[in-house]
PDB file of N, CA and C in Angstrom:
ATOM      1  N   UNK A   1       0.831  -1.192   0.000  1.00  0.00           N
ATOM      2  CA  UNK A   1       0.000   0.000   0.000  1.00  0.00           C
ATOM      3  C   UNK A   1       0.874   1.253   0.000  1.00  0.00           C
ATOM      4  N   UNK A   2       0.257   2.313  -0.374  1.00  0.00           N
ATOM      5  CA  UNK A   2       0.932   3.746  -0.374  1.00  0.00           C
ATOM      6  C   UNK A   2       1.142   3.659   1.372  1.00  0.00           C
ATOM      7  N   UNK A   3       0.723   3.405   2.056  1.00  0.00           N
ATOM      8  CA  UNK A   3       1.492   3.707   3.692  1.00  0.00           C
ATOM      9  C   UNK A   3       2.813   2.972   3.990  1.00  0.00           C
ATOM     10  N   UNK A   4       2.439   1.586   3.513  1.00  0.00           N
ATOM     11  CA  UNK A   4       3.680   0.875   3.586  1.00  0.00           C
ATOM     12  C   UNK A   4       5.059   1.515   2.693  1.00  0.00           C
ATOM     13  N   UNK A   5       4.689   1.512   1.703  1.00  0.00           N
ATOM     14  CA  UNK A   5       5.965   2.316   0.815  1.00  0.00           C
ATOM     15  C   UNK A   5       6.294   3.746   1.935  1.00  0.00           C
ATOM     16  N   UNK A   6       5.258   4.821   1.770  1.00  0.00           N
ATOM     17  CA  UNK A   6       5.363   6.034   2.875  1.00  0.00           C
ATOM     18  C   UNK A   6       6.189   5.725   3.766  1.00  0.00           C
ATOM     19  N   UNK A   7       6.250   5.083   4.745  1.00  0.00           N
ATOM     20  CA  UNK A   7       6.477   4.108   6.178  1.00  0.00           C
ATOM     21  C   UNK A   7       8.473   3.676   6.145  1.00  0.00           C
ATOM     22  N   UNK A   8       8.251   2.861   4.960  1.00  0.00           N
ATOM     23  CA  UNK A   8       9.755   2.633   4.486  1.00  0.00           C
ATOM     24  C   UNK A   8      10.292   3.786   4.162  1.00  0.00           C
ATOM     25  N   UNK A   9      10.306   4.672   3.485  1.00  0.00           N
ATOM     26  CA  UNK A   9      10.931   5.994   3.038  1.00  0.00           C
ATOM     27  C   UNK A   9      11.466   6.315   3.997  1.00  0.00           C
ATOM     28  N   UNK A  10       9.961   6.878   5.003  1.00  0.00           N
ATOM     29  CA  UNK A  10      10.487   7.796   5.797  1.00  0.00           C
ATOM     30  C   UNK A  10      11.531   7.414   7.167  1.00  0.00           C
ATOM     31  N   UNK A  11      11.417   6.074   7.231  1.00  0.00           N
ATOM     32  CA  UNK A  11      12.312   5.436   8.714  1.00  0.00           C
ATOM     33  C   UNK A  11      13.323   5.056   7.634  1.00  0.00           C
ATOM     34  N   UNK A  12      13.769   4.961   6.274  1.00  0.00           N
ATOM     35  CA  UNK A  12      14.765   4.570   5.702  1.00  0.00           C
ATOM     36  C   UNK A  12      15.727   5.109   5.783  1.00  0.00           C
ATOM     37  N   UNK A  13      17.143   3.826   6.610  1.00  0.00           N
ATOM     38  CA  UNK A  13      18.712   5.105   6.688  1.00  0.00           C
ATOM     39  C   UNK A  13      18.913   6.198   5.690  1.00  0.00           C
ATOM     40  N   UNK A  14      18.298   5.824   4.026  1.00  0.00           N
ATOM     41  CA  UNK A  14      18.669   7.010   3.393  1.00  0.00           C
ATOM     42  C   UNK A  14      18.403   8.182   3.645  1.00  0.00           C
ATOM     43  N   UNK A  15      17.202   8.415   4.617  1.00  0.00           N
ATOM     44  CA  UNK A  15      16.755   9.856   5.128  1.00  0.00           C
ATOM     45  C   UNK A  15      17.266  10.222   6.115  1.00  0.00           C
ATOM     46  N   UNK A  16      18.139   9.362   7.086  1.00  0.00           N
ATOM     47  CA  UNK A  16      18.501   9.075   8.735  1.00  0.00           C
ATOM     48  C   UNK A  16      20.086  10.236   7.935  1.00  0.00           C
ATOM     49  N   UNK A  17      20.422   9.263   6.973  1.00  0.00           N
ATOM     50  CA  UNK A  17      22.273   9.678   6.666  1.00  0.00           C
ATOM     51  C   UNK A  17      22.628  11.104   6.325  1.00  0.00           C
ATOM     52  N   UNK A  18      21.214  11.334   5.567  1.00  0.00           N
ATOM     53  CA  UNK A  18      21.082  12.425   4.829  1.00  0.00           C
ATOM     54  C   UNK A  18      20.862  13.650   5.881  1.00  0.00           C
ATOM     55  N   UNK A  19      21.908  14.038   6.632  1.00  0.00           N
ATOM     56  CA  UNK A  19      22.130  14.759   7.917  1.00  0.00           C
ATOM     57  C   UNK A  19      21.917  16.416   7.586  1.00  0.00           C
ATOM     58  N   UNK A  20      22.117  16.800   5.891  1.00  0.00           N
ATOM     59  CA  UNK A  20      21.674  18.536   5.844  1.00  0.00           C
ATOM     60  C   UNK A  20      19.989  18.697   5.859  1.00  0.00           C
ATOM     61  N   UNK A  21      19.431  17.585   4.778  1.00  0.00           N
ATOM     62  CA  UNK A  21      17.969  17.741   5.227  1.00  0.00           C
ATOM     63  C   UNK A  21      17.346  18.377   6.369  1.00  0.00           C
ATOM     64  N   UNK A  22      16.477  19.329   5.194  1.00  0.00           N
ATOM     65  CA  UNK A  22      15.881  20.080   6.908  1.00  0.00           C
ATOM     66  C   UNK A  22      14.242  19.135   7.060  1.00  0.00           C
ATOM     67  N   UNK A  23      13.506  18.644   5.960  1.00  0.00           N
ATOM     68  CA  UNK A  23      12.477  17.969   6.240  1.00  0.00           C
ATOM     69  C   UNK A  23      12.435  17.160   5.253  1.00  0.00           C
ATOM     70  N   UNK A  24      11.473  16.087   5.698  1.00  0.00           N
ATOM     71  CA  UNK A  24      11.223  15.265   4.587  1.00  0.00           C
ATOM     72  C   UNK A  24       9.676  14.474   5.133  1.00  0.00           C
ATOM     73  N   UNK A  25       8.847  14.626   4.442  1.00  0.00           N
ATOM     74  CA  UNK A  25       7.502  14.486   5.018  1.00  0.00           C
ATOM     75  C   UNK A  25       6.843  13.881   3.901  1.00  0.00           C
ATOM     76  N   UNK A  26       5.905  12.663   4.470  1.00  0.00           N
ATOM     77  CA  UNK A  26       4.745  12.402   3.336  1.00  0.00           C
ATOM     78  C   UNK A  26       3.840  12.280   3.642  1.00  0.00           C
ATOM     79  N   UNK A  27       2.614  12.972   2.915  1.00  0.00           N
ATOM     80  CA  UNK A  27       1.250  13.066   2.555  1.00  0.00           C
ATOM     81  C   UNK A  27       0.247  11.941   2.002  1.00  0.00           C
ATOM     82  N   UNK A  28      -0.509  11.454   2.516  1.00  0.00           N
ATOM     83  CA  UNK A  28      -1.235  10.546   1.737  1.00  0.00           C
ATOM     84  C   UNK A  28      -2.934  11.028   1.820  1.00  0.00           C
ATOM     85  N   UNK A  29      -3.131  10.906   0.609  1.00  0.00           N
ATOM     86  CA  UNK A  29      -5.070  11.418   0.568  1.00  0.00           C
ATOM     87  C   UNK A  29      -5.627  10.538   1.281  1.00  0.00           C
ATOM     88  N   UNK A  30      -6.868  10.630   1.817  1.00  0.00           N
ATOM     89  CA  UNK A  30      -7.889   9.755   2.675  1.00  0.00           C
ATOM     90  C   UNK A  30      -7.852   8.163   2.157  1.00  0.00           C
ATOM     91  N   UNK A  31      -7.774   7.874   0.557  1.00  0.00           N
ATOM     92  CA  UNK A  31      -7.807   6.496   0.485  1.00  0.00           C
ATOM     93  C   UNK A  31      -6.801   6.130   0.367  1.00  0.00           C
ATOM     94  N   UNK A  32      -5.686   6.706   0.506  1.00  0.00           N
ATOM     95  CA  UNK A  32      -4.020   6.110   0.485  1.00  0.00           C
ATOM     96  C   UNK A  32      -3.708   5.963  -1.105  1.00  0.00           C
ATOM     97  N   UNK A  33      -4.230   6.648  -2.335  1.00  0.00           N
ATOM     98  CA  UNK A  33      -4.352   6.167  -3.027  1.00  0.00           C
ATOM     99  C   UNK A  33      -2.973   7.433  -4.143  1.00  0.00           C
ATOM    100  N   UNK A  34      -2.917   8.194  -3.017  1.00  0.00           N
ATOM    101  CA  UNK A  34      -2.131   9.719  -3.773  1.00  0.00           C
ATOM    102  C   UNK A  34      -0.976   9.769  -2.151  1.00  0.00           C
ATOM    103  N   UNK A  35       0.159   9.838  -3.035  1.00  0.00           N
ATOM    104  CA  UNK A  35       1.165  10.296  -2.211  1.00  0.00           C
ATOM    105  C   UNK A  35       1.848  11.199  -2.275  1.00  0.00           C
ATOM    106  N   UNK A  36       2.338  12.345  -1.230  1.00  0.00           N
ATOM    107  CA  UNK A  36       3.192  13.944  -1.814  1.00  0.00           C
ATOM    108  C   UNK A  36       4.031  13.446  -1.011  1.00  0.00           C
ATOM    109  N   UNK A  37       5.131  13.566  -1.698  1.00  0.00           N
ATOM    110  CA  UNK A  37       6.860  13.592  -0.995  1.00  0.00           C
ATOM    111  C   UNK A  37       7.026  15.335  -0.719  1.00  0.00           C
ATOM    112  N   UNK A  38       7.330  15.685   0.378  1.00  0.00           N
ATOM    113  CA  UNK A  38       7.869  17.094   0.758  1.00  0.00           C
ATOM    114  C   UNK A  38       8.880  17.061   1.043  1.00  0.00           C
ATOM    115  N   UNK A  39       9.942  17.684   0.481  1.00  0.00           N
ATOM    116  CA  UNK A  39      11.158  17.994   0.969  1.00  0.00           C
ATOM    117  C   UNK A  39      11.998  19.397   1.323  1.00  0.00           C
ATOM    118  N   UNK A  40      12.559  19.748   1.939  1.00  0.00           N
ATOM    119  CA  UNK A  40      13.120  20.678   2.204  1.00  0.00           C
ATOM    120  C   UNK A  40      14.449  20.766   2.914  1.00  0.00           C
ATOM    121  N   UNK A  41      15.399  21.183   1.726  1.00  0.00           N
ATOM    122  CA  UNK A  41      16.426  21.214   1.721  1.00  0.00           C
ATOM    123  C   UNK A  41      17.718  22.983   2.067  1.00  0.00           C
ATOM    124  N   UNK A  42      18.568  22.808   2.676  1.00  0.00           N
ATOM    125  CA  UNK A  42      18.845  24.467   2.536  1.00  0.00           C
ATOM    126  C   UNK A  42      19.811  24.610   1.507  1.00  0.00           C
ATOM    127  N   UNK A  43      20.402  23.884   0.578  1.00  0.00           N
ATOM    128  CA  UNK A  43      20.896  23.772  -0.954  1.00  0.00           C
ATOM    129  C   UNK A  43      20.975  23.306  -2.267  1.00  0.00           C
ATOM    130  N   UNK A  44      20.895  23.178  -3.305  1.00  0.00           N
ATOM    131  CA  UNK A  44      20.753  22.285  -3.964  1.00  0.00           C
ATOM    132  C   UNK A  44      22.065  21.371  -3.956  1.00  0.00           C
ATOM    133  N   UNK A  45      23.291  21.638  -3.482  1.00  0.00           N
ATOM    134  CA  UNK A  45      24.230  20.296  -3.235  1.00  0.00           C
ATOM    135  C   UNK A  45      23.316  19.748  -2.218  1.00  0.00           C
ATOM    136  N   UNK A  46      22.943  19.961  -0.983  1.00  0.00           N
ATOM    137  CA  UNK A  46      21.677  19.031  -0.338  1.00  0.00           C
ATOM    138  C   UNK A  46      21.048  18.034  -1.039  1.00  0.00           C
ATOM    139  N   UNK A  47      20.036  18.451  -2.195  1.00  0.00           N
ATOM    140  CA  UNK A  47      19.420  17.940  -2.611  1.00  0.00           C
ATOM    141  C   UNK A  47      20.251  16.925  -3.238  1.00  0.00           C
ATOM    142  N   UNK A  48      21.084  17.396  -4.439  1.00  0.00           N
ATOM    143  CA  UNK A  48      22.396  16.492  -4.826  1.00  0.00           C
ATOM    144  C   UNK A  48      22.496  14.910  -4.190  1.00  0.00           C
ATOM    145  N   UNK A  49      22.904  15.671  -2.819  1.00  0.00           N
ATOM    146  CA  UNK A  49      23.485  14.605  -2.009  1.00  0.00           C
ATOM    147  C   UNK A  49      22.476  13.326  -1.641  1.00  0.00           C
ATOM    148  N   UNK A  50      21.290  14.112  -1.659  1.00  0.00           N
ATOM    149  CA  UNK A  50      19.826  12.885  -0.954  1.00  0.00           C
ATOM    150  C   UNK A  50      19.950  12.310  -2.657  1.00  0.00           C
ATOM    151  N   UNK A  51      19.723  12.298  -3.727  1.00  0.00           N
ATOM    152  CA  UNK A  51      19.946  11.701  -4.485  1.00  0.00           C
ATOM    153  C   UNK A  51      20.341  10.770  -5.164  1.00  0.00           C
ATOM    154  N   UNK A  52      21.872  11.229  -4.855  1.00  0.00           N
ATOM    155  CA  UNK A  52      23.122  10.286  -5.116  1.00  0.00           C
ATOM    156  C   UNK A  52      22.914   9.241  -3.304  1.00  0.00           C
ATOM    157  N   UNK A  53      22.141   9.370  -2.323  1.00  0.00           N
ATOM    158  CA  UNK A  53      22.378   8.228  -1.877  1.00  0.00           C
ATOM    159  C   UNK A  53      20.897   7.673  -1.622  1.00  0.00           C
ATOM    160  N   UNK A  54      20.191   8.270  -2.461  1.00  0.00           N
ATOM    161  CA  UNK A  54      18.498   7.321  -2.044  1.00  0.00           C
ATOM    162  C   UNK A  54      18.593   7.184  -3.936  1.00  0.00           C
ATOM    163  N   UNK A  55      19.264   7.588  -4.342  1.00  0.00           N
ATOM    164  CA  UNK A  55      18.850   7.293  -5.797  1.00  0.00           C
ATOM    165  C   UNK A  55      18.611   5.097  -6.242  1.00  0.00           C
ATOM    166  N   UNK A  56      19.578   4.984  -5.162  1.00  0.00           N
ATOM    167  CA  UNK A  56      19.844   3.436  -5.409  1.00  0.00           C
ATOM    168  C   UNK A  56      18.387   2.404  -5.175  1.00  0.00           C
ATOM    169  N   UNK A  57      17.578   3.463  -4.464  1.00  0.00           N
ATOM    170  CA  UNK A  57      16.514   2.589  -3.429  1.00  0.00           C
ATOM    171  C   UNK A  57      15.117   2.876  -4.598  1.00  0.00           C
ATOM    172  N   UNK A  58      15.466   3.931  -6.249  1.00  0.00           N
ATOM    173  CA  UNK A  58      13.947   4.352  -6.556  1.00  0.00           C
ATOM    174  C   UNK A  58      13.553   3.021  -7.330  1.00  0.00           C
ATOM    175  N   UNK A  59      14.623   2.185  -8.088  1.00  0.00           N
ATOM    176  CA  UNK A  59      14.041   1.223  -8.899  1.00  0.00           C
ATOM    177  C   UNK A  59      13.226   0.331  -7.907  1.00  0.00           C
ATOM    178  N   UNK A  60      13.274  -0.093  -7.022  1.00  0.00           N
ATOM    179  CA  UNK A  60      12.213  -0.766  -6.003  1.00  0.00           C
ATOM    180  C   UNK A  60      10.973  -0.415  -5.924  1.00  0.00           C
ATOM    181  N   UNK A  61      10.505   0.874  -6.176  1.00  0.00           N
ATOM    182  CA  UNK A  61       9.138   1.171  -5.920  1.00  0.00           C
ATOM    183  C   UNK A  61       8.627   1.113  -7.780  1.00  0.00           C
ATOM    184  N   UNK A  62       9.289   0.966  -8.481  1.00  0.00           N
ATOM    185  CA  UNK A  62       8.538   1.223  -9.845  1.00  0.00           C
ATOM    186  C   UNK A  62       7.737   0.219 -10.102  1.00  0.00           C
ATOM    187  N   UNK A  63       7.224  -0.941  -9.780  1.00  0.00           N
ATOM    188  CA  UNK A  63       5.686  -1.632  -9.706  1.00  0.00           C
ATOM    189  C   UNK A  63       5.175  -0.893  -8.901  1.00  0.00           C
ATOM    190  N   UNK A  64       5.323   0.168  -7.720  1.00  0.00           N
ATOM    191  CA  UNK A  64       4.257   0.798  -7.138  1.00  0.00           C
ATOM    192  C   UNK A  64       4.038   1.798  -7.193  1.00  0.00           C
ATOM    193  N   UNK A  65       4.865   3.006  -7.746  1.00  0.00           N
ATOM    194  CA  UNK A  65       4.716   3.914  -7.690  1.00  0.00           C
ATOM    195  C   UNK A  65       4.359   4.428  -9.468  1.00  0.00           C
ATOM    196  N   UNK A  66       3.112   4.927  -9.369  1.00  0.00           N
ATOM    197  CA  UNK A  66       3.276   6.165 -10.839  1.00  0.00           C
ATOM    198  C   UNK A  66       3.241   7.672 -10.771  1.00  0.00           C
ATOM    199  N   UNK A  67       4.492   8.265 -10.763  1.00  0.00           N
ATOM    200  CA  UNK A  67       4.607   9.491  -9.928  1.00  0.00           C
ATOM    201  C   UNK A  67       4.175  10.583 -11.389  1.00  0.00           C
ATOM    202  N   UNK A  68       2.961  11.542 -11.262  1.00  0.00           N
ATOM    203  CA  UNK A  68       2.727  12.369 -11.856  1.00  0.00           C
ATOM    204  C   UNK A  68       3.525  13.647 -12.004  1.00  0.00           C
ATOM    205  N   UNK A  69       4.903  13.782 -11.257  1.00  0.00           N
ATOM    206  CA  UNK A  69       5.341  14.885 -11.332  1.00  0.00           C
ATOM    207  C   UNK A  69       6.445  15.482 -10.224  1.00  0.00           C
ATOM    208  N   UNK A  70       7.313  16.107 -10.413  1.00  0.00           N
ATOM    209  CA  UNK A  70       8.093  16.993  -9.469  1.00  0.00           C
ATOM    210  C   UNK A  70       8.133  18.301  -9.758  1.00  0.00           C
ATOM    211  N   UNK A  71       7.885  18.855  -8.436  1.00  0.00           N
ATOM    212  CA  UNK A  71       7.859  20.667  -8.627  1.00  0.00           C
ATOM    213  C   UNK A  71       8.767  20.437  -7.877  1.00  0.00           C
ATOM    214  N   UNK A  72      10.158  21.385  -8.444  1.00  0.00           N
ATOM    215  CA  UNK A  72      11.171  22.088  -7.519  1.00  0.00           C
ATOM    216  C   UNK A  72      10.680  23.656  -7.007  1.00  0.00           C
ATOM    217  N   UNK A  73      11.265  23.565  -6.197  1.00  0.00           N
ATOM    218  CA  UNK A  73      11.266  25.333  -5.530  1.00  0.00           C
ATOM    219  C   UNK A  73      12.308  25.503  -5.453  1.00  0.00           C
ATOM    220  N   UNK A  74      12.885  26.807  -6.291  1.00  0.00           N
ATOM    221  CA  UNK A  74      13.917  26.953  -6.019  1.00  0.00           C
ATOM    222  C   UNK A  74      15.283  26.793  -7.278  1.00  0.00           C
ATOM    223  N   UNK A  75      16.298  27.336  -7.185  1.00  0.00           N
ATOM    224  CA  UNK A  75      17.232  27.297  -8.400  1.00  0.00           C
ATOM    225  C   UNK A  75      18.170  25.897  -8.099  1.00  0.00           C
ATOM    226  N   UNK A  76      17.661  25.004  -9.152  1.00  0.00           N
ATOM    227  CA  UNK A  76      18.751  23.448  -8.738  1.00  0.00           C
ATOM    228  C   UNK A  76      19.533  24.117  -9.681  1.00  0.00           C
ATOM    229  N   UNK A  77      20.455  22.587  -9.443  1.00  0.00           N
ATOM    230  CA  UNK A  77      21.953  22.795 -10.467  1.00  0.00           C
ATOM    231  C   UNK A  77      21.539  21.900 -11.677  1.00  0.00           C
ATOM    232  N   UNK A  78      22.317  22.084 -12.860  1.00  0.00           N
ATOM    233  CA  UNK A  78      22.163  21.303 -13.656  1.00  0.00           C
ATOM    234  C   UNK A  78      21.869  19.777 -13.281  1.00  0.00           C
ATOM    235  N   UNK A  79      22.981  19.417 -12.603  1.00  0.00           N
ATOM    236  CA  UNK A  79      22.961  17.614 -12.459  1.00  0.00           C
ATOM    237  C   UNK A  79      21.798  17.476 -11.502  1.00  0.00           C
ATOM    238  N   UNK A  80      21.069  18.033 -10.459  1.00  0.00           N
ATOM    239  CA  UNK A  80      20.139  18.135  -9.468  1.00  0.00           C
ATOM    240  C   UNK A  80      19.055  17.652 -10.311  1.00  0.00           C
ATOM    241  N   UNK A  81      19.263  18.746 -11.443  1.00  0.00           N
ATOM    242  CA  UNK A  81      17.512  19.128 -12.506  1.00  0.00           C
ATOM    243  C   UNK A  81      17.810  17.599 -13.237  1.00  0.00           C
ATOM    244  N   UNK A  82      18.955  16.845 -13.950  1.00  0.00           N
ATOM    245  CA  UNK A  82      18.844  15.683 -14.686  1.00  0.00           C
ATOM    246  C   UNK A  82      18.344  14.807 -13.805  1.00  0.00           C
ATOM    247  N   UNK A  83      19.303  14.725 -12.485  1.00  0.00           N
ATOM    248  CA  UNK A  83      18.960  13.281 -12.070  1.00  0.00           C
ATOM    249  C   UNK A  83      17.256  13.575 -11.647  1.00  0.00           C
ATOM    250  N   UNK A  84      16.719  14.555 -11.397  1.00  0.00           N
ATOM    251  CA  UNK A  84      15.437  14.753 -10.709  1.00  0.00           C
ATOM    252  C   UNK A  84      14.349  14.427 -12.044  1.00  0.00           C
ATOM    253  N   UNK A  85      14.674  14.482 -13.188  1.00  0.00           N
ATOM    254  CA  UNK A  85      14.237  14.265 -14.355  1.00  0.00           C
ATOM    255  C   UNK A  85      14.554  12.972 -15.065  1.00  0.00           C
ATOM    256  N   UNK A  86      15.666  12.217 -14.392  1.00  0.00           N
ATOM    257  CA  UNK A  86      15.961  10.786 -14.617  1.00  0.00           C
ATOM    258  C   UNK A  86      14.773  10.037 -13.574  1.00  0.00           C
ATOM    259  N   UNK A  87      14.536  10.273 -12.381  1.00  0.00           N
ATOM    260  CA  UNK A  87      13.968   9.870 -11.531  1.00  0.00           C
ATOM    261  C   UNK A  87      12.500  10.106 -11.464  1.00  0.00           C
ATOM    262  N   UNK A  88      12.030  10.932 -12.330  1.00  0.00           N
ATOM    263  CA  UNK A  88      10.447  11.270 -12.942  1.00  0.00           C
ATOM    264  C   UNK A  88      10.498  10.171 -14.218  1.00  0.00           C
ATOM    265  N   UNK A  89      11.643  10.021 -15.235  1.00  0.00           N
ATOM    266  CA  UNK A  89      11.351   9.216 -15.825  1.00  0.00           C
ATOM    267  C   UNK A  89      11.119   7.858 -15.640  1.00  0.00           C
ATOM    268  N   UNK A  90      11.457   7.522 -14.618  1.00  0.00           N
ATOM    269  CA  UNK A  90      11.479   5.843 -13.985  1.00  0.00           C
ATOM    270  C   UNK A  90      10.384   5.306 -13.411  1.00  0.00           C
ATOM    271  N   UNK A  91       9.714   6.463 -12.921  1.00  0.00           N
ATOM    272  CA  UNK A  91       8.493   6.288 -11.858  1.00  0.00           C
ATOM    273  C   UNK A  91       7.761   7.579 -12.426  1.00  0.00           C
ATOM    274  N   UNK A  92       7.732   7.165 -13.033  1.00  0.00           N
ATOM    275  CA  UNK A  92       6.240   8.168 -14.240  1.00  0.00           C
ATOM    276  C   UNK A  92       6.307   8.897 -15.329  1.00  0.00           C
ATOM    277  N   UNK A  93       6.122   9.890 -15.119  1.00  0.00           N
ATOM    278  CA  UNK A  93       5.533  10.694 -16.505  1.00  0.00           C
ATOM    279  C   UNK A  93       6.827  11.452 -17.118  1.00  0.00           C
ATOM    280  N   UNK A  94       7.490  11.772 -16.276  1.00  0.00           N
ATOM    281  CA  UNK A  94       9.237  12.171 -16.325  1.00  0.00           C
ATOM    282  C   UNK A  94       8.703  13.629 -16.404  1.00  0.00           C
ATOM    283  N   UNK A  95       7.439  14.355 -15.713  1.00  0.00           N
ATOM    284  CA  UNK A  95       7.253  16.066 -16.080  1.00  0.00           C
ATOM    285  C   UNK A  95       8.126  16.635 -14.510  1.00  0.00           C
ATOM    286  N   UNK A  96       9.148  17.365 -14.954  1.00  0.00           N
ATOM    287  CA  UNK A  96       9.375  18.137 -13.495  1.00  0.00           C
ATOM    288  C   UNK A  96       9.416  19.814 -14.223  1.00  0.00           C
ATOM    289  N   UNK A  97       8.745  20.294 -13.130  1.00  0.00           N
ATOM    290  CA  UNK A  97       8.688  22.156 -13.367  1.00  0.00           C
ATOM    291  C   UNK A  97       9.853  22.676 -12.219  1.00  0.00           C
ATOM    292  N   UNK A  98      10.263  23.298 -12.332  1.00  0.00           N
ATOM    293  CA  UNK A  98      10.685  24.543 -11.239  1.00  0.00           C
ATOM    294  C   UNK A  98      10.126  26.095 -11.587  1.00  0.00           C
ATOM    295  N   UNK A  99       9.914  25.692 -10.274  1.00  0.00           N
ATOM    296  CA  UNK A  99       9.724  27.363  -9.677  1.00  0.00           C
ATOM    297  C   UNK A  99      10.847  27.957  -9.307  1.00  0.00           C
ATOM    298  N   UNK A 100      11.413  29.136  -9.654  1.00  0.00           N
ATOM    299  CA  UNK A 100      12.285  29.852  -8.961  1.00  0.00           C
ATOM    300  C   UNK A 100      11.766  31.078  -8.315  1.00  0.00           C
ATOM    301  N   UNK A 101      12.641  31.817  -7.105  1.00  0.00           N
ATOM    302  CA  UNK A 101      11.715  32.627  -5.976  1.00  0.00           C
ATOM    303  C   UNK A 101      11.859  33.723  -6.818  1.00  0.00           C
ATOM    304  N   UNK A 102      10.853  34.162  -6.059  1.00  0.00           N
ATOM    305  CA  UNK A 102      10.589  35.659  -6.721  1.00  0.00           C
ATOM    306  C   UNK A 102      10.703  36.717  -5.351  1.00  0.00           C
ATOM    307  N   UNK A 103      10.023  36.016  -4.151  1.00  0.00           N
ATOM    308  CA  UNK A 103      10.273  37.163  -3.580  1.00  0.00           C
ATOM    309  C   UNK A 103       9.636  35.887  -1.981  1.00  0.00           C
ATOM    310  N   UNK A 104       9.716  36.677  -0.672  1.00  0.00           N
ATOM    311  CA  UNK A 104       9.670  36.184  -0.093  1.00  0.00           C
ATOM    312  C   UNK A 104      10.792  35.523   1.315  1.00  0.00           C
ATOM    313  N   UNK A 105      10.142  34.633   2.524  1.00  0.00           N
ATOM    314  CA  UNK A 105      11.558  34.451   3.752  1.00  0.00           C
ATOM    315  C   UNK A 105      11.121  33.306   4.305  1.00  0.00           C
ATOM    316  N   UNK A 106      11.955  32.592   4.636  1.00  0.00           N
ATOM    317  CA  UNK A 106      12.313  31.339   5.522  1.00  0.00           C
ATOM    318  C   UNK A 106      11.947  31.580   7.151  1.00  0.00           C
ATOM    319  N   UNK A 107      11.812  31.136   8.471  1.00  0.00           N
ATOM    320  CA  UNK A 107      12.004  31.218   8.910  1.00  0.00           C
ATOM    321  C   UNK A 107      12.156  29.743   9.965  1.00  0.00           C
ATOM    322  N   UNK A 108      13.191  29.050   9.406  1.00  0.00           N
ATOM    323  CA  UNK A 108      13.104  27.434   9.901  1.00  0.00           C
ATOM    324  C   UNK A 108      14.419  27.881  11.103  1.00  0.00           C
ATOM    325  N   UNK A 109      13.711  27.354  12.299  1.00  0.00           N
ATOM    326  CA  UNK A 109      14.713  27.646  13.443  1.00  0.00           C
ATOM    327  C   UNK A 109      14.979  28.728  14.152  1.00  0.00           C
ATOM    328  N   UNK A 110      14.169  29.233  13.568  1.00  0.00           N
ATOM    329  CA  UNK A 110      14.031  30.912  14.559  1.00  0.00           C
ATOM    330  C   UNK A 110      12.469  30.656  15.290  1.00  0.00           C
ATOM    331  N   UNK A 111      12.625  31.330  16.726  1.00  0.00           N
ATOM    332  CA  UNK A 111      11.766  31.180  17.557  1.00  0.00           C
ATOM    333  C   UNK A 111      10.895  32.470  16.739  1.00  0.00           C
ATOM    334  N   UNK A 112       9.131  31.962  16.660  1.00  0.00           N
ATOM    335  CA  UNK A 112       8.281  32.846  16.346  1.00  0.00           C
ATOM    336  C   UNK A 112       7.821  33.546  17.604  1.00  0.00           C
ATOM    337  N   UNK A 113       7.818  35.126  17.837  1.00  0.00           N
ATOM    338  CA  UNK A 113       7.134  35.587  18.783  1.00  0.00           C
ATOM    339  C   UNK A 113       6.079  35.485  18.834  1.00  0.00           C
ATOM    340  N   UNK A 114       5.489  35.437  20.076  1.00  0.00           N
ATOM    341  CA  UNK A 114       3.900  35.346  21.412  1.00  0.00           C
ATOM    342  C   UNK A 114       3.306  36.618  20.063  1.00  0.00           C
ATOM    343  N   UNK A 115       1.786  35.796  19.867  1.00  0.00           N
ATOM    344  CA  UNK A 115       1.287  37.006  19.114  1.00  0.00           C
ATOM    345  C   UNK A 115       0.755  37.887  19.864  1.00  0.00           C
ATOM    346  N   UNK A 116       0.354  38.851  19.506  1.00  0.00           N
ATOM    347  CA  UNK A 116       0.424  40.515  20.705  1.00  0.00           C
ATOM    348  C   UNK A 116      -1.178  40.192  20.898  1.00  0.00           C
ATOM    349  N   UNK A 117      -1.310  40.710  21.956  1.00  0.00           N
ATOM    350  CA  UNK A 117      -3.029  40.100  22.805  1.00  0.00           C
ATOM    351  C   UNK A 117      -3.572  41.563  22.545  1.00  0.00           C
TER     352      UNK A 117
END
């Protein structure tokens, strides 16, 4: 099932090793039938890196997975954008978009202040 695959990912050493990762989260719709991988990374060598060491683990899910797509956020590197487009081709449709920022702020790890009463 999409939980079981979900389940493996996310307790999988490849996410444990992958020590710059700032998140890595999955989504499943009410019938388990749609899965969103979230990731969030603070570089694209980050991303790079989760790649080159979970890249080994994607041919395993291709009887289960038919992945409609990757949206990047954000400016990858060339090799980031192939392998992320090698890895759409294996497990689906091979469409990846990026978004690059336009405008906008982070605030991962900074304490949010008490909202004012």
């Amino acid at each position: 099932t999409a939980y079981e695959i979900a389940s493996c990912l996310v307790g999988s050493e490849m996410c444990i090793r992958d020590s710059r990762m700032i998140a890595h989260n999955i989504y499943l719709n009410e019938d388990g039938t749609r899965m969103t991988v979230f990731q969030v990374h603070p570089d694209s060598a980050s991303a790079e890196f989760h790649m080159k060491v979970a890249g080994s683990a994607f041919p395993k899910f291709v009887e289960f997975i038919r992945m409609s797509g990757v949206d990047i956020y954000g400016k990858p590197s060339p090799d980031l954008l192939e392998r992320m487009r090698l890895k759409a081709q294996m497990l689906g449709s091979g469409t990846v978009v990026v978004h690059e920022p336009q405008a906008g702020f982070s605030r991962f790890g900074v304490p949010v202040p008490d909202a004012p009463e």
